[in-house]
Protein backbone atom coordinates (compact mmCIF):
# COMPACT_ATOMS: atom_id res chain seq x y z
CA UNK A 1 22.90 0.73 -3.74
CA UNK A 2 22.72 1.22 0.04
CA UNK A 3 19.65 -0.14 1.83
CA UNK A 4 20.09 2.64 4.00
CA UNK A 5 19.47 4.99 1.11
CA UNK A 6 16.11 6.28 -0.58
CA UNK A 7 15.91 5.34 -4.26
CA UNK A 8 17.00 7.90 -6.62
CA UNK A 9 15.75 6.47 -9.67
CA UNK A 10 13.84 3.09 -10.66
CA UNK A 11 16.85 1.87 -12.03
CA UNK A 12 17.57 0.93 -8.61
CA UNK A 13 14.94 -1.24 -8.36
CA UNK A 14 14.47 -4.60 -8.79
CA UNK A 15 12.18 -6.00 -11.86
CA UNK A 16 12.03 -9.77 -9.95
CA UNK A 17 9.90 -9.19 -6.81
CA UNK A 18 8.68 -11.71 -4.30
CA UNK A 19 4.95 -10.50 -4.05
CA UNK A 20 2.87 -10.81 -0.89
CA UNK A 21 -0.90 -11.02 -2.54
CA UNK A 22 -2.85 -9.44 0.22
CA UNK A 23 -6.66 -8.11 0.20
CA UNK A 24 -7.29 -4.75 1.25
CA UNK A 25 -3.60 -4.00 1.88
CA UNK A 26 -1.66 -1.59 -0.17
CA UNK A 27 1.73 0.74 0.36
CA UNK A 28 2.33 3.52 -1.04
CA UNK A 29 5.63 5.67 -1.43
CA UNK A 30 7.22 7.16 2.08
CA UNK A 31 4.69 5.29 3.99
CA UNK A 32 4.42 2.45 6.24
CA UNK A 33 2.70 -0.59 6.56
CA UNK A 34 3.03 -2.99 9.45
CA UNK A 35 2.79 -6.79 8.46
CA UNK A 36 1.92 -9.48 11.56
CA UNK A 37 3.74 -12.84 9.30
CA UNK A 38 3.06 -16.26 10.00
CA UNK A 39 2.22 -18.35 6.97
CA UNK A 40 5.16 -20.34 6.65
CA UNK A 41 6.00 -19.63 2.48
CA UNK A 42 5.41 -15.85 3.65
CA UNK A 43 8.11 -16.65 6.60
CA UNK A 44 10.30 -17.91 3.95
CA UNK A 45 9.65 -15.28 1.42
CA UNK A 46 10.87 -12.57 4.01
CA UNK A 47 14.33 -14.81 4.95
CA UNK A 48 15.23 -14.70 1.08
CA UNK A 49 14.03 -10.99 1.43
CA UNK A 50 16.44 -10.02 3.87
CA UNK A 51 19.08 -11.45 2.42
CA UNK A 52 19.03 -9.94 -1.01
CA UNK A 53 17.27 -6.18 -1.61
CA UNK A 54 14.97 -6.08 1.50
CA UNK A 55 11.93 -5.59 -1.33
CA UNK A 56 8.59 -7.02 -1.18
CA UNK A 57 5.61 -6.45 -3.57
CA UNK A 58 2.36 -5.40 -2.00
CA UNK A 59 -0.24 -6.34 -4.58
CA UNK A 60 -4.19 -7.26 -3.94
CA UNK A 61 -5.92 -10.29 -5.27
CA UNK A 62 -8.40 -9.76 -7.81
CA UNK A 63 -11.03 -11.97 -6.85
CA UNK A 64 -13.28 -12.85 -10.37
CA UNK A 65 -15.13 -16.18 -11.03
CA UNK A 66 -12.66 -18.07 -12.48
CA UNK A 67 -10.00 -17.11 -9.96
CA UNK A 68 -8.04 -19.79 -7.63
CA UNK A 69 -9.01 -18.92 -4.20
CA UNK A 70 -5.64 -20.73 -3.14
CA UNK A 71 -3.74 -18.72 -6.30
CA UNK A 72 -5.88 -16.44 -7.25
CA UNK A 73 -5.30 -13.95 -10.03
CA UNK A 74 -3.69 -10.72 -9.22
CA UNK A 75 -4.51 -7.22 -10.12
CA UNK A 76 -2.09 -5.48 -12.54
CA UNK A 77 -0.73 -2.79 -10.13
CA UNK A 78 1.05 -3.14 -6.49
CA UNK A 79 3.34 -1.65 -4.36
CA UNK A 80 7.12 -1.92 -3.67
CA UNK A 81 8.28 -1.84 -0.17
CA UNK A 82 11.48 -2.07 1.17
CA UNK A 83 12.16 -4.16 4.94
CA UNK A 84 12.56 -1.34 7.36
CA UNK A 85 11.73 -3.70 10.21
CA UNK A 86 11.90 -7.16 11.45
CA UNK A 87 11.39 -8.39 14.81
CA UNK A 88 11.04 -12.15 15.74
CA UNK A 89 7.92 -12.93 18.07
CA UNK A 90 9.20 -15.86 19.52
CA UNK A 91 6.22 -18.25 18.26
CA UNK A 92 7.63 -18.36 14.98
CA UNK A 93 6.25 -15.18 13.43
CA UNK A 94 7.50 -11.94 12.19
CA UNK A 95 6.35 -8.51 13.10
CA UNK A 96 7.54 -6.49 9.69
CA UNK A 97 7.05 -3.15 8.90
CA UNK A 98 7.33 -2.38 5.21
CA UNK A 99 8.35 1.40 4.03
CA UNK A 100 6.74 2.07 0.52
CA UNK A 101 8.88 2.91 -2.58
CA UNK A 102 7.38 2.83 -5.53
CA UNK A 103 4.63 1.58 -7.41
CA UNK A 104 4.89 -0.95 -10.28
CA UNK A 105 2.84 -2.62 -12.88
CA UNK A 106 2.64 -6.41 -13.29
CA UNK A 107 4.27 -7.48 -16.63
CA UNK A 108 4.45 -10.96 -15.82
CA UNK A 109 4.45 -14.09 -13.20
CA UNK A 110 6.94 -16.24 -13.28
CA UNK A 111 6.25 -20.01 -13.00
CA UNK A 112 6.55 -21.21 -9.55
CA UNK A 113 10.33 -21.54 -8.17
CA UNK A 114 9.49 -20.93 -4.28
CA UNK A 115 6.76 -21.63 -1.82
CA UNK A 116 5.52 -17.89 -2.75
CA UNK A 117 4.86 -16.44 -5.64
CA UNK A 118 7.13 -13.83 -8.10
CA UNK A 119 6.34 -11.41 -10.57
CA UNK A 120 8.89 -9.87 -13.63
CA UNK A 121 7.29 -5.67 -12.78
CA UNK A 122 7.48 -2.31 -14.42
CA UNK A 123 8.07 1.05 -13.10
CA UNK A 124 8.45 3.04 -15.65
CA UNK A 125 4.89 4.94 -15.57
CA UNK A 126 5.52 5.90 -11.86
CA UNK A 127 8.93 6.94 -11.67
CA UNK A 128 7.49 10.29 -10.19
CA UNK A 129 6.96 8.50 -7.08
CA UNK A 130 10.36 8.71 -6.09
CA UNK A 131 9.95 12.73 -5.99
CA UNK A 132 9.04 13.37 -2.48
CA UNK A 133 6.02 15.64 -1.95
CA UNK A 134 5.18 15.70 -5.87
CA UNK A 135 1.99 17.38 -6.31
CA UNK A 136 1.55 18.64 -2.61
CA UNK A 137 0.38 22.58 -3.85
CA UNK A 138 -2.12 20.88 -6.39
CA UNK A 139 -4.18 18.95 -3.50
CA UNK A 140 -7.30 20.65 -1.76
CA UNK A 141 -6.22 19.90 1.66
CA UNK A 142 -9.03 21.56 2.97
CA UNK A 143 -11.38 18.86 1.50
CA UNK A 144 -9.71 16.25 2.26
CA UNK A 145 -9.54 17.00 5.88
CA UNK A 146 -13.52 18.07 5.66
CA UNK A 147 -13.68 14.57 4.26
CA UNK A 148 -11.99 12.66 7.16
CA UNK A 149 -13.57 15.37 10.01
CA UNK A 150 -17.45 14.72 8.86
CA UNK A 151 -16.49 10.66 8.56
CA UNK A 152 -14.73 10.49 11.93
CA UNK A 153 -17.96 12.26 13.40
CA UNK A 154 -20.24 10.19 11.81
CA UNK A 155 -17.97 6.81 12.67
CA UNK A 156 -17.37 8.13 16.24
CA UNK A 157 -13.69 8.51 15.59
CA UNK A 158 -11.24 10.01 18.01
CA UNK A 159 -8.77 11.43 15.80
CA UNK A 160 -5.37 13.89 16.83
CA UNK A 161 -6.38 16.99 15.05
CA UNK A 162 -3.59 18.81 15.22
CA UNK A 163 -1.26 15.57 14.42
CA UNK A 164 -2.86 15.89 11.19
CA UNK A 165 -3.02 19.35 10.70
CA UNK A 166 0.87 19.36 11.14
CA UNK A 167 1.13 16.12 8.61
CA UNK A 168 2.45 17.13 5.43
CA UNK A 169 0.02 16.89 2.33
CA UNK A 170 1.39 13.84 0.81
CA UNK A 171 1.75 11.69 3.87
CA UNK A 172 -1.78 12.80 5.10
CA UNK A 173 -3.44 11.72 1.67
CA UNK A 174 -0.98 8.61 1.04
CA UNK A 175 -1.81 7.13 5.06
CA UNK A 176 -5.41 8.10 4.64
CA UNK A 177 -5.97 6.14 2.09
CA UNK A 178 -4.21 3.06 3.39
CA UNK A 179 -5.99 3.21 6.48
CA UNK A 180 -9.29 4.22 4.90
CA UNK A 181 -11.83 1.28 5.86
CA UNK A 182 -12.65 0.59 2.53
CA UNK A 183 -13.28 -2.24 0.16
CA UNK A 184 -10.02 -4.14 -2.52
CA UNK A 185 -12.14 -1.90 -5.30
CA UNK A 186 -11.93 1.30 -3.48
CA UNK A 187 -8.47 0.60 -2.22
CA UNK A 188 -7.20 -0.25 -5.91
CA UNK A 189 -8.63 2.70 -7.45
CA UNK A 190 -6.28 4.70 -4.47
CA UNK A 191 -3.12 2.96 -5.40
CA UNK A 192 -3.60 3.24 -8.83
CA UNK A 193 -4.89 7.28 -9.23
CA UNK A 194 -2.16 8.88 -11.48
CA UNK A 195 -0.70 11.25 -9.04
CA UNK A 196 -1.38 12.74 -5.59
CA UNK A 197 -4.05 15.40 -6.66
CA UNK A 198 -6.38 12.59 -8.14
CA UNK A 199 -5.46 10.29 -5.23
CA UNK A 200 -6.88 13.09 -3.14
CA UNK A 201 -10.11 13.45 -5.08
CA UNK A 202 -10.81 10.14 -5.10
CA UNK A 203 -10.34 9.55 -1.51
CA UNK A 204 -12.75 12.58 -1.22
CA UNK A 205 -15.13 11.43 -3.84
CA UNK A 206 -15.08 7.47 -2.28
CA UNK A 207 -15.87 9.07 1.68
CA UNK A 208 -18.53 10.68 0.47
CA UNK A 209 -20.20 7.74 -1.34
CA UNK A 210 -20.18 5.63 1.63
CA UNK A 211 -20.97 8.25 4.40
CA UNK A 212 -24.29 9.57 1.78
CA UNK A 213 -24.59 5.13 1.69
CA UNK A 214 -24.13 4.71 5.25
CA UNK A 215 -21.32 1.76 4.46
CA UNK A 216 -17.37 1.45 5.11
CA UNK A 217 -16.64 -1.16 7.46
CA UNK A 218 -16.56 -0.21 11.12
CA UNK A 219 -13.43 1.58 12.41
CA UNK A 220 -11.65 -1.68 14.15
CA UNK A 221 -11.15 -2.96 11.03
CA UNK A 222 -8.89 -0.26 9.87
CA UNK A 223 -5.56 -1.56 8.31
């Protein structure tokens, strides 16, 4: 298919991604996520990238005990984004922005062929997230945005009000949630609620727990 085109159906999709293992970063479908690369098997990853489907696989470590801090184990569901964006710094790095597809779920690595790392994915349980706007009558909008006004008080925020009362429901919940200053836990259970209206809640139900707690990290650490 045309890289210029949005996916109509998973079967467009690749099932071998390059993944980008990434803490604390996730993408989710019609957003986007801006990517500073320098690490030279990341550099690499993004020139074999660009020069087959454009897709990378957002996924977060999941850091347990026994885990490799150098190759540490990953968590069982990412994000597919496709190369929107690539500008060369001129110091050897790439300033990427990624738009989000789809998500998938990890079937399998594959032994190491690259300097980066691959995985064999499935996205058969989230094919609705090609449907744009799926969901977007089910969400309480109003709480959500209660949500973000009483943290951005409490966080002395500056935010564009009316920017986000224009913002359609699913890319106000979806970029919320990616920029949410949050911990990999929090951030996973995001990407991984079933569908917009329980992505919603729990973006709701996790800025209330750390406003009541007093936690989140402060605001310049926003994705």
């Amino acid at each position: 298919m045309s890289i210029n085109k949005p996916y109509r159906s998973i079967a467009g999709l690749a099932q071998i991604i390059p993944v980008f293992p990434l803490p604390r970063a996730i993408i989710l479908p019609r957003t986007q996520l801006p990517l500073n690369i320098f690490e030279p098997r990341y550099i690499a990853m993004f020139d074999d990238a660009m020069k087959a489907d454009r897709l990378i696989g957002m996924i977060q470590p999941s850091m347990t005990e026994a885990s490799d801090i150098d190759h540490p184990h990953l968590h069982g569901v990412g994000g597919v984004g496709r190369i929107t964006q690539i500008a060369e710094s001129g110091d050897g790095r790439y300033v990427i922005t990624l738009s989000g597809v789809c998500r998938f779920r990890v079937i399998d690595e594959l032994p190491m062929q690259h300097a980066y790392r691959q995985c064999h994915v499935s996205y058969a349980e989230f094919a609705h997230d090609l449907q744009p706007n799926a969901g977007d009558d089910e969400v309480d909008r109003e709480s959500v945005v209660e949500a973000l006004r009483t943290f951005s008080k409490a966080r002395g925020l500056r935010m564009d009000w009316d920017e986000i009362q224009r913002a359609p429901t699913e890319a106000l919940v979806n970029a919320l949630s990616m920029m949410s200053p949050f911990g990999p836990s929090e951030k996973q259970a995001l990407l991984e609620a079933i569908d917009l209206k329980a992505r919603a809640e729990t973006l709701v139900a996790i800025t209330e727990f750390e406003l009541a707690r007093g936690g989140a990290t402060p605001p310049s650490a926003l994705q």
